[in-house]
PDB file of N, CA and C in Angstrom:
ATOM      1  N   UNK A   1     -19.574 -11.642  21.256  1.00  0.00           N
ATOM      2  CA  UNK A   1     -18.165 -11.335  21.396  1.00  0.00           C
ATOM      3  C   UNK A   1     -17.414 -11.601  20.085  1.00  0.00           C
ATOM      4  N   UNK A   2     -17.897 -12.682  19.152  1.00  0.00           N
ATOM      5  CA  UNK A   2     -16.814 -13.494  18.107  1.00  0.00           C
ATOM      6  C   UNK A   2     -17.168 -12.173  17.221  1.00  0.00           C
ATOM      7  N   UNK A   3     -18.769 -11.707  17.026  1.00  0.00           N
ATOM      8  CA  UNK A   3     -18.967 -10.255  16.134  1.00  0.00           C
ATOM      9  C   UNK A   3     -18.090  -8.911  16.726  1.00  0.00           C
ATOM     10  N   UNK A   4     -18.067  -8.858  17.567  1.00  0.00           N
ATOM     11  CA  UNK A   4     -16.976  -7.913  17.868  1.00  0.00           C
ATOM     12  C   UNK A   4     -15.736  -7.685  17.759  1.00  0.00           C
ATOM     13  N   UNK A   5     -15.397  -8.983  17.646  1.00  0.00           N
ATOM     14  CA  UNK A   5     -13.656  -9.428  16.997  1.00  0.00           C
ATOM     15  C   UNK A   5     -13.513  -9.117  15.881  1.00  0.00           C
ATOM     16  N   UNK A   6     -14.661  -9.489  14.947  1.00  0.00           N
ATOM     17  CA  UNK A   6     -14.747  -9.427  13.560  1.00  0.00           C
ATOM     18  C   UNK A   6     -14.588  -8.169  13.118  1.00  0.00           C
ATOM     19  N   UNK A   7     -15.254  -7.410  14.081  1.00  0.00           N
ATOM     20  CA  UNK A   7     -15.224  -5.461  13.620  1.00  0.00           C
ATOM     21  C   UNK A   7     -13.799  -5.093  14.033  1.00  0.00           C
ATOM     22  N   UNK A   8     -13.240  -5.599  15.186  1.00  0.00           N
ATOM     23  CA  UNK A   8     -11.845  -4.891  15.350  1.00  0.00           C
ATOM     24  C   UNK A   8     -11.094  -5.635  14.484  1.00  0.00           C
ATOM     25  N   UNK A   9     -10.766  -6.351  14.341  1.00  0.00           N
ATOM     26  CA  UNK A   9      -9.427  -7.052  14.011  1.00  0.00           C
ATOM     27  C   UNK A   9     -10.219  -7.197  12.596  1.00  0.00           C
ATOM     28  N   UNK A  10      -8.771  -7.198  11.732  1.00  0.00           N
ATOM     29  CA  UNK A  10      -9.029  -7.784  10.151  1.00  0.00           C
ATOM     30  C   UNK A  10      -7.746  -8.601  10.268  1.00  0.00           C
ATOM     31  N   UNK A  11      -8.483  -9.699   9.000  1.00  0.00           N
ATOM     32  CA  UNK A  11      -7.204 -10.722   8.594  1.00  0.00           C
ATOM     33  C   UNK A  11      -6.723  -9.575   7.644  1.00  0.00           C
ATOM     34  N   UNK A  12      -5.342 -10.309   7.567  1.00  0.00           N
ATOM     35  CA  UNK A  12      -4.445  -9.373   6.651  1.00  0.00           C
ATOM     36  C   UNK A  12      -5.065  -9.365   5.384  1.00  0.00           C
ATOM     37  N   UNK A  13      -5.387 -10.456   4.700  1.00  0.00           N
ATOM     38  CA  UNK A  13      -6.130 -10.296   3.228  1.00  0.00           C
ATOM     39  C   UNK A  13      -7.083  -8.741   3.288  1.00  0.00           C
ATOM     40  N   UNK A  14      -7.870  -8.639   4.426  1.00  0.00           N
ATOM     41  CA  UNK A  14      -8.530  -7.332   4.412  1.00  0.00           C
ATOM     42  C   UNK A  14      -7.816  -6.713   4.780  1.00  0.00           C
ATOM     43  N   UNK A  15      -6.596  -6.235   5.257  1.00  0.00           N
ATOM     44  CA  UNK A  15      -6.114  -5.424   5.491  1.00  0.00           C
ATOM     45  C   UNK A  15      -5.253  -4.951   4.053  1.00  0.00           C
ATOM     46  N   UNK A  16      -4.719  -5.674   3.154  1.00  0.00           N
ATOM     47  CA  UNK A  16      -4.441  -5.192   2.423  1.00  0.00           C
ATOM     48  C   UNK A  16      -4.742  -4.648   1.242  1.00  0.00           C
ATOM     49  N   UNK A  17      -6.524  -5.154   1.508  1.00  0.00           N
ATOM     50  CA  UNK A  17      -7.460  -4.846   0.371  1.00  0.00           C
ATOM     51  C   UNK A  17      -7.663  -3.472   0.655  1.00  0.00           C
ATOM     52  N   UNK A  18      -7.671  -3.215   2.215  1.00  0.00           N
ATOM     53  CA  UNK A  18      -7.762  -1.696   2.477  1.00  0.00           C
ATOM     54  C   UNK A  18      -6.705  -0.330   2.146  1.00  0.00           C
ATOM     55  N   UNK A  19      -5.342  -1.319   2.411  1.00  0.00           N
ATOM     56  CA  UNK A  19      -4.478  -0.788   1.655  1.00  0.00           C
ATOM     57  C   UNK A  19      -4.602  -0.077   0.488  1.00  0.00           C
ATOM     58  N   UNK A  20      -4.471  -0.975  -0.444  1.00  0.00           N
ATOM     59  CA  UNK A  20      -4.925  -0.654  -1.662  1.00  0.00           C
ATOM     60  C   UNK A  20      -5.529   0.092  -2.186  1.00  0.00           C
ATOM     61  N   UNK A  21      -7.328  -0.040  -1.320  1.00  0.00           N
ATOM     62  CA  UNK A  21      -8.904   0.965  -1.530  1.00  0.00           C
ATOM     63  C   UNK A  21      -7.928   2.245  -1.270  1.00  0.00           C
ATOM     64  N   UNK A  22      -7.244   2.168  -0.056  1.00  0.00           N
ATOM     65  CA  UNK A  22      -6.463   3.982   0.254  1.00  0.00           C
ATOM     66  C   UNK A  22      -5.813   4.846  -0.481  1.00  0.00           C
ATOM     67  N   UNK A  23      -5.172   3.971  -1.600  1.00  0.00           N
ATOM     68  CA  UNK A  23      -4.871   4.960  -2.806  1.00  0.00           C
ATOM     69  C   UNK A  23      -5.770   5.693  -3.901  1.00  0.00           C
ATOM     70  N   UNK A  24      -6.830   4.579  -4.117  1.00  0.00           N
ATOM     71  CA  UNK A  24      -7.905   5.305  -4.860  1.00  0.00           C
ATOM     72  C   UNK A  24      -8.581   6.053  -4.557  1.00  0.00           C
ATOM     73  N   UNK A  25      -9.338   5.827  -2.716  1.00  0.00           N
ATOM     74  CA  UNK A  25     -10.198   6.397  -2.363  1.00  0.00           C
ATOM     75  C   UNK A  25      -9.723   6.450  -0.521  1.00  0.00           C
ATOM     76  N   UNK A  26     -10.449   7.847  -0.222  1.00  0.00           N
ATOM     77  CA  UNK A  26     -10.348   7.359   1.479  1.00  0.00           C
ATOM     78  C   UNK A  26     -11.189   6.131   1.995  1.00  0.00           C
ATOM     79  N   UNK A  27     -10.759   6.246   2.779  1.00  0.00           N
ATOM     80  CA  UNK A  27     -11.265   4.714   3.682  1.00  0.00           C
ATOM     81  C   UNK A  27     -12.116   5.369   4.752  1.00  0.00           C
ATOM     82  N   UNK A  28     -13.263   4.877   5.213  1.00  0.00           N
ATOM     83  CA  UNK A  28     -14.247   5.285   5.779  1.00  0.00           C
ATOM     84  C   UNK A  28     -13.725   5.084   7.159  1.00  0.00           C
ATOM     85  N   UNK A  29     -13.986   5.929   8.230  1.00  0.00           N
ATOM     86  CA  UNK A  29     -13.401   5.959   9.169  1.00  0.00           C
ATOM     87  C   UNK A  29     -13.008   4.658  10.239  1.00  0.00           C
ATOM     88  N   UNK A  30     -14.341   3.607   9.854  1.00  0.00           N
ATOM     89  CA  UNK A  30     -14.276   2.408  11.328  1.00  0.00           C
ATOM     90  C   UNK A  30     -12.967   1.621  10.249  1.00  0.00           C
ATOM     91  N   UNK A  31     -12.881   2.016   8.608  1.00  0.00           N
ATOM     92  CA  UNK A  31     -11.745   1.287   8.471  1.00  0.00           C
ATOM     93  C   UNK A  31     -10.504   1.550   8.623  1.00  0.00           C
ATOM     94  N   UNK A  32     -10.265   2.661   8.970  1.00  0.00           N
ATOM     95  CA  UNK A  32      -8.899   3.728   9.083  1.00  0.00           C
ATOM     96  C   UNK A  32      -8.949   3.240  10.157  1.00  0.00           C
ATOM     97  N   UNK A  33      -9.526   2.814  11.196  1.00  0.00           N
ATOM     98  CA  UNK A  33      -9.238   2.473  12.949  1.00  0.00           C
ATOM     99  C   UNK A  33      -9.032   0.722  12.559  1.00  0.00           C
ATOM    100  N   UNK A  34      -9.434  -0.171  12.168  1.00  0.00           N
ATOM    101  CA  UNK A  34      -9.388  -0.831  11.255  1.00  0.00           C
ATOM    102  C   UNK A  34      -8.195  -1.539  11.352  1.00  0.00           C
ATOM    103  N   UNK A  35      -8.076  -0.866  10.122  1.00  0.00           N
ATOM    104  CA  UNK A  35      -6.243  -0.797   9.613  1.00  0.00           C
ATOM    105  C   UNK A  35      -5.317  -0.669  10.946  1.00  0.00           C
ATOM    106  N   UNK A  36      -5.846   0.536  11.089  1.00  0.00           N
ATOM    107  CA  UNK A  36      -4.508   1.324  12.150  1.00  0.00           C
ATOM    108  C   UNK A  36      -4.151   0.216  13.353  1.00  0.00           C
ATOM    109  N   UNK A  37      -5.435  -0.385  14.056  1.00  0.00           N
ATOM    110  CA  UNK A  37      -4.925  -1.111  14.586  1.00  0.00           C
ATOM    111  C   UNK A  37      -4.349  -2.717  14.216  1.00  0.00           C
ATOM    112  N   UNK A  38      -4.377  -3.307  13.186  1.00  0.00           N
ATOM    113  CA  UNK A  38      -4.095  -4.479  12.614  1.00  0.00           C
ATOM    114  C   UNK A  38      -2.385  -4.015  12.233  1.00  0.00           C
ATOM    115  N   UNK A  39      -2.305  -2.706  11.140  1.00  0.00           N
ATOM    116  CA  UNK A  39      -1.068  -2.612  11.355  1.00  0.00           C
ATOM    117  C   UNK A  39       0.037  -2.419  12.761  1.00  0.00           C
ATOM    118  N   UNK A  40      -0.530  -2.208  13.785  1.00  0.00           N
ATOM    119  CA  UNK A  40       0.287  -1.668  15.360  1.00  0.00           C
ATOM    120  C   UNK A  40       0.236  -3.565  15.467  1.00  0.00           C
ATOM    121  N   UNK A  41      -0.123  -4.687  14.941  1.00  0.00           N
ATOM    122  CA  UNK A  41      -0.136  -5.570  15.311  1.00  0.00           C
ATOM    123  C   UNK A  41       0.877  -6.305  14.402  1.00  0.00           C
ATOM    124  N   UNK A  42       0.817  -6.366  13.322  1.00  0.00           N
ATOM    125  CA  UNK A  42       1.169  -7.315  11.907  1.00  0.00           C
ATOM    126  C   UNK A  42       2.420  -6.053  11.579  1.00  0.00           C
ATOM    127  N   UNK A  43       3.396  -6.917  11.655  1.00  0.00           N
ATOM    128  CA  UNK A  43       4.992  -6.114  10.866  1.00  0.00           C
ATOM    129  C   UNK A  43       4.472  -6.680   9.408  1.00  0.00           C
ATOM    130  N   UNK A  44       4.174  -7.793   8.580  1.00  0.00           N
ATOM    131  CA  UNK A  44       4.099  -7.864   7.305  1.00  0.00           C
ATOM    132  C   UNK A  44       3.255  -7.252   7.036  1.00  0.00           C
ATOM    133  N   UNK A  45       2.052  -6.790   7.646  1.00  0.00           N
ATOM    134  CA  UNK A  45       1.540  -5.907   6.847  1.00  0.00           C
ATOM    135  C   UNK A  45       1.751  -4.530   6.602  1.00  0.00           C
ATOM    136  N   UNK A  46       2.381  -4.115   7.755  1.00  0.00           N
ATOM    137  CA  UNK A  46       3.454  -2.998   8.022  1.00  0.00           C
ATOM    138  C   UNK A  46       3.958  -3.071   7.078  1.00  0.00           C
ATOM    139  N   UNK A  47       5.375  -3.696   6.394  1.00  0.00           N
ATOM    140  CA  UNK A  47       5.997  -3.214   5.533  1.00  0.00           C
ATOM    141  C   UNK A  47       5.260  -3.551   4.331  1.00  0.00           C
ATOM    142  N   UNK A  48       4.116  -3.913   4.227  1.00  0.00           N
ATOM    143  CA  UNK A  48       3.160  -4.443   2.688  1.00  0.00           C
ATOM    144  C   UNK A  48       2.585  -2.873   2.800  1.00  0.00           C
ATOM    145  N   UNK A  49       2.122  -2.355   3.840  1.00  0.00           N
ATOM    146  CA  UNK A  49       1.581  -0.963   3.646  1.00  0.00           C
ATOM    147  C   UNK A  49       3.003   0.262   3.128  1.00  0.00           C
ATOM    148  N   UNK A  50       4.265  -0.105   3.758  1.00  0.00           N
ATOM    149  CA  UNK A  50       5.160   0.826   3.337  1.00  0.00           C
ATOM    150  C   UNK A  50       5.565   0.872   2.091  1.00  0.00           C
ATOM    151  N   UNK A  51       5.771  -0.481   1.672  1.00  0.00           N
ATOM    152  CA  UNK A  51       6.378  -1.121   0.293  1.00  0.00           C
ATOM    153  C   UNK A  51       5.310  -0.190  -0.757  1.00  0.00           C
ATOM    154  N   UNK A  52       3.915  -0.753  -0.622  1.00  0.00           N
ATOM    155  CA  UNK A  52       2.588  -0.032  -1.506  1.00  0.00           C
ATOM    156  C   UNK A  52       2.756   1.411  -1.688  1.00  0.00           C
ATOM    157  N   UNK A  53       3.078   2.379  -0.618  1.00  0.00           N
ATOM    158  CA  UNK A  53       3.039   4.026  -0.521  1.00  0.00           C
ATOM    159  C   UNK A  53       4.366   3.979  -1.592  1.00  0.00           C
ATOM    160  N   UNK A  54       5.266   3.677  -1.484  1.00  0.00           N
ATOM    161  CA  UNK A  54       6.187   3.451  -2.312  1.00  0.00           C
ATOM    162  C   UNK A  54       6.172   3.357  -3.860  1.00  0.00           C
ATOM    163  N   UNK A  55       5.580   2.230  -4.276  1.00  0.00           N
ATOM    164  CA  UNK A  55       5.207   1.832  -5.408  1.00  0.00           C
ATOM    165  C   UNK A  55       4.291   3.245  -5.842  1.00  0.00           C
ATOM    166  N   UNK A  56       3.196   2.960  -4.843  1.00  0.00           N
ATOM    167  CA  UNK A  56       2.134   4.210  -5.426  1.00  0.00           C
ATOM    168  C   UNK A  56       2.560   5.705  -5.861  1.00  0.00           C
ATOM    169  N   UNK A  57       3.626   5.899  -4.931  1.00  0.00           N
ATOM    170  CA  UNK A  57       4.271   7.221  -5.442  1.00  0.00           C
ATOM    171  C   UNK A  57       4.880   7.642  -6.414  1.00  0.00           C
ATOM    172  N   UNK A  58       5.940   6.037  -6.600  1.00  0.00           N
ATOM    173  CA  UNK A  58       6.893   6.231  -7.539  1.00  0.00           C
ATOM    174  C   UNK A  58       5.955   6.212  -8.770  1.00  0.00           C
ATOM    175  N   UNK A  59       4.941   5.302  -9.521  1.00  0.00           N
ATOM    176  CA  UNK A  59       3.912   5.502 -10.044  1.00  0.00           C
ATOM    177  C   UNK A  59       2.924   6.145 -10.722  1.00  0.00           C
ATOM    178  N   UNK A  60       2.733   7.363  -9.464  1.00  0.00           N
ATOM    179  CA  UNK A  60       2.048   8.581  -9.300  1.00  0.00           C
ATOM    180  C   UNK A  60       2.706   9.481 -10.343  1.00  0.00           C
ATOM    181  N   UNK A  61       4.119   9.197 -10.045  1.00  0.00           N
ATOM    182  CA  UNK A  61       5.365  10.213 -10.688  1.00  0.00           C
ATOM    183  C   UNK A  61       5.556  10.035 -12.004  1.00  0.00           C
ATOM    184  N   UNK A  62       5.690   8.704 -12.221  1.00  0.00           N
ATOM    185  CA  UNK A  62       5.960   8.734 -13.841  1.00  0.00           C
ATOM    186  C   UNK A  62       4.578   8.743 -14.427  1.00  0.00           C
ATOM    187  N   UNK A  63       3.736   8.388 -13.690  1.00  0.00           N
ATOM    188  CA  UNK A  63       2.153   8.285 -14.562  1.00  0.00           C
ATOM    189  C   UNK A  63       1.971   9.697 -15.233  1.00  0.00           C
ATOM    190  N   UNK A  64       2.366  10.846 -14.708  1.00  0.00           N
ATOM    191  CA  UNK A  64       2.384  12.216 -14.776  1.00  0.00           C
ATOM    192  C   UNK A  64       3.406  12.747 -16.576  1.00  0.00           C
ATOM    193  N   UNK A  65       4.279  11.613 -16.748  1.00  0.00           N
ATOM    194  CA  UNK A  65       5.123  11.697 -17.757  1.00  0.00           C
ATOM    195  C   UNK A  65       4.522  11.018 -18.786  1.00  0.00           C
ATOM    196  N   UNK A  66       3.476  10.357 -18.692  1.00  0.00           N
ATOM    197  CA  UNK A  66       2.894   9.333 -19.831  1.00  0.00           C
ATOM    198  C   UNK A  66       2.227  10.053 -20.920  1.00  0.00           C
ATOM    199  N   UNK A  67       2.315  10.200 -22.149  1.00  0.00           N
ATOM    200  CA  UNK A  67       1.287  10.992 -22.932  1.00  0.00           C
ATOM    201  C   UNK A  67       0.242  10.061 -22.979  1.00  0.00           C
ATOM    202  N   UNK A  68       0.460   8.785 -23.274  1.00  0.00           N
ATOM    203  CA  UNK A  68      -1.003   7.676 -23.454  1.00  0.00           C
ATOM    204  C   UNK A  68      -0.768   6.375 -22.651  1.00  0.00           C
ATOM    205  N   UNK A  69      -1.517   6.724 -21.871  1.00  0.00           N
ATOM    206  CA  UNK A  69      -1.668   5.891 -20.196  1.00  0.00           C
ATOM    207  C   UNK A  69      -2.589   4.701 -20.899  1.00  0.00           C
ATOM    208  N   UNK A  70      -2.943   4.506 -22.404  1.00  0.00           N
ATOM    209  CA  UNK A  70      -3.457   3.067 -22.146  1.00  0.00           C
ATOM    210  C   UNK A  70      -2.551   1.987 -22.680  1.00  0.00           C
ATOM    211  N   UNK A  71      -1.288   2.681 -23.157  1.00  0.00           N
ATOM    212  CA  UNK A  71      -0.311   2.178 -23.166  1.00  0.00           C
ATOM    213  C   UNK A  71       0.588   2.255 -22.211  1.00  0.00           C
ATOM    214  N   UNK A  72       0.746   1.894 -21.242  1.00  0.00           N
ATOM    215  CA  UNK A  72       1.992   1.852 -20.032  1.00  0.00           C
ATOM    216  C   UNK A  72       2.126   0.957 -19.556  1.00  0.00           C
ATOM    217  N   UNK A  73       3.653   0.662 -20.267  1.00  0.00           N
ATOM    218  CA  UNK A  73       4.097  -0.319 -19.803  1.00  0.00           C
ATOM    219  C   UNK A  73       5.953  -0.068 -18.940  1.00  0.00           C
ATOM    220  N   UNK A  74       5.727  -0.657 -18.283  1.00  0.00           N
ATOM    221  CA  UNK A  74       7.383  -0.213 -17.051  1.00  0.00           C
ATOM    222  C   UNK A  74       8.052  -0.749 -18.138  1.00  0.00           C
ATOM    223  N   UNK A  75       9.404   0.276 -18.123  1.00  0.00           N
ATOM    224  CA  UNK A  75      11.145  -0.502 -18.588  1.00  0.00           C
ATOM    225  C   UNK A  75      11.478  -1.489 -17.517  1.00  0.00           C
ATOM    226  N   UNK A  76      12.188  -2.057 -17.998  1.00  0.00           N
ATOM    227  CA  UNK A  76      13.183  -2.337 -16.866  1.00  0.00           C
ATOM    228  C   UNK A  76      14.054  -2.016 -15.752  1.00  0.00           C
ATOM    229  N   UNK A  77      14.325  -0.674 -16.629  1.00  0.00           N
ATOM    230  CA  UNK A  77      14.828   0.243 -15.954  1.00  0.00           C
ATOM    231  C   UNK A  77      14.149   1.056 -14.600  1.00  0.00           C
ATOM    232  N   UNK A  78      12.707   1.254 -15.344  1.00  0.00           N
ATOM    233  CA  UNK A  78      11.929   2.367 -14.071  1.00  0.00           C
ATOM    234  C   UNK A  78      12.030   0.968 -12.838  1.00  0.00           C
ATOM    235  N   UNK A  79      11.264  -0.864 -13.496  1.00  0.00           N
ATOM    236  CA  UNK A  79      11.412  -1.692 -12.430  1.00  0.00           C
ATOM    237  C   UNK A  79      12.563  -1.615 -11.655  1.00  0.00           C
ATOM    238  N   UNK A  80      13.571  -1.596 -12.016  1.00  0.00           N
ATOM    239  CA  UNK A  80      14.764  -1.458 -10.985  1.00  0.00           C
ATOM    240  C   UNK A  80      14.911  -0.125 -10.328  1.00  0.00           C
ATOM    241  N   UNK A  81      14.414   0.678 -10.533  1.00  0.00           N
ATOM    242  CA  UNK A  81      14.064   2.180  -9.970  1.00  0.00           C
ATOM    243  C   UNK A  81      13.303   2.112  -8.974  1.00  0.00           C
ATOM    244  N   UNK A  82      12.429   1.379  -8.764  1.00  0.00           N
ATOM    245  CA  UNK A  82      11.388   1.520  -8.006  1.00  0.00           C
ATOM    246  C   UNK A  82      11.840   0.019  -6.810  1.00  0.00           C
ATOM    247  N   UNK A  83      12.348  -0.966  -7.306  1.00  0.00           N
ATOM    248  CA  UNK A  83      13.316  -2.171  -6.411  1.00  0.00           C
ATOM    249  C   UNK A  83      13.937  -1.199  -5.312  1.00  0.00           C
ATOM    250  N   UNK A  84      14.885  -0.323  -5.948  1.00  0.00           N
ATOM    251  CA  UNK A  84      15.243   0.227  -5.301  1.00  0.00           C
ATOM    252  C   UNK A  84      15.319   0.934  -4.104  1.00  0.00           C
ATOM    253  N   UNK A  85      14.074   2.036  -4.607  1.00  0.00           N
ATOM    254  CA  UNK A  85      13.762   2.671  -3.804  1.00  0.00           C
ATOM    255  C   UNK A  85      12.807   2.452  -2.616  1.00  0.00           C
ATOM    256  N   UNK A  86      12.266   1.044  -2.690  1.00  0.00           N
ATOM    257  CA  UNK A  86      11.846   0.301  -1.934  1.00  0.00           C
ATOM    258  C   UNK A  86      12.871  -0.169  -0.684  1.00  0.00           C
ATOM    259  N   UNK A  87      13.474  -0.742  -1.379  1.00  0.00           N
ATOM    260  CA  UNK A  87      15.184  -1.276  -0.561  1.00  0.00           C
ATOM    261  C   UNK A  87      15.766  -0.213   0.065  1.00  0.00           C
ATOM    262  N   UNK A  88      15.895   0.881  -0.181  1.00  0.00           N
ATOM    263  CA  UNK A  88      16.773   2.223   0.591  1.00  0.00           C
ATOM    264  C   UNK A  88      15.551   2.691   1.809  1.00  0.00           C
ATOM    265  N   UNK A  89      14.594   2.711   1.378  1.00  0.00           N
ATOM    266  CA  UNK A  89      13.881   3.264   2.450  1.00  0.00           C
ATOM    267  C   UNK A  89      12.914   1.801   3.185  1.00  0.00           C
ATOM    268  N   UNK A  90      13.213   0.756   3.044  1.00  0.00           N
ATOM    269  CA  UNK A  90      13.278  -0.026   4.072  1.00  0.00           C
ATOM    270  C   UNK A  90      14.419  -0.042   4.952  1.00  0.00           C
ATOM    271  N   UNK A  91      15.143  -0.310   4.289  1.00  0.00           N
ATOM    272  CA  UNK A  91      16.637  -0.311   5.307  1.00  0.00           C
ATOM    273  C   UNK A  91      16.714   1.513   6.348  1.00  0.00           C
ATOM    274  N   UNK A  92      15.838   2.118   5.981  1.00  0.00           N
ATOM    275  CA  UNK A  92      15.885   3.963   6.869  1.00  0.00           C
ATOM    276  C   UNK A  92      15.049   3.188   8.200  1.00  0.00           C
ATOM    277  N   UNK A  93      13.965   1.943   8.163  1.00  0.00           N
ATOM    278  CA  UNK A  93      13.649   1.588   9.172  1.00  0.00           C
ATOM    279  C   UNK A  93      14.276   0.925   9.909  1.00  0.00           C
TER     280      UNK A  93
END
């Protein structure tokens, strides 16, 4: 039974490692069920998964503007850009 717990449920540390793996790569299916159900359980990881899509996007976006990505480093400015837009679309929940 305690091995069976272990397959459904993740501590949040794995849950947010999965997080994470989801931007680089898909997540293999028993972890997408995984996740899915740990998040229907855990609000912090809930908004640690919303906050991340966030970041990752905003990210995604300027990474696209970089001529030399082994130099990138955030302004201050994009940081408060991205504070932001974190903050507006938490508060839409």
């Amino acid at each position: 039974m305690k091995r069976l717990m272990n397959i459904l449920f993740l501590s949040c540390k794995k849950a947010t490692l999965y997080i994470e793996k989801s931007h680089g790569k898909p997540l293999s299916f028993v972890e997408k069920m995984q996740l899915h159900f740990h998040l229907k359980m855990c609000d912090k990881c809930l908004e640690y998964n919303k906050q991340s899509f966030i970041i990752e996007t905003v990210l995604k976006s300027h990474q696209k503007k970089v001529v030399d990505p082994t130099n990138l480093t955030l302004s201050e400015n994009f940081k408060t850009l991205i504070q932001s837009k974190i903050d507006s679309n938490l508060k839409k929940d």
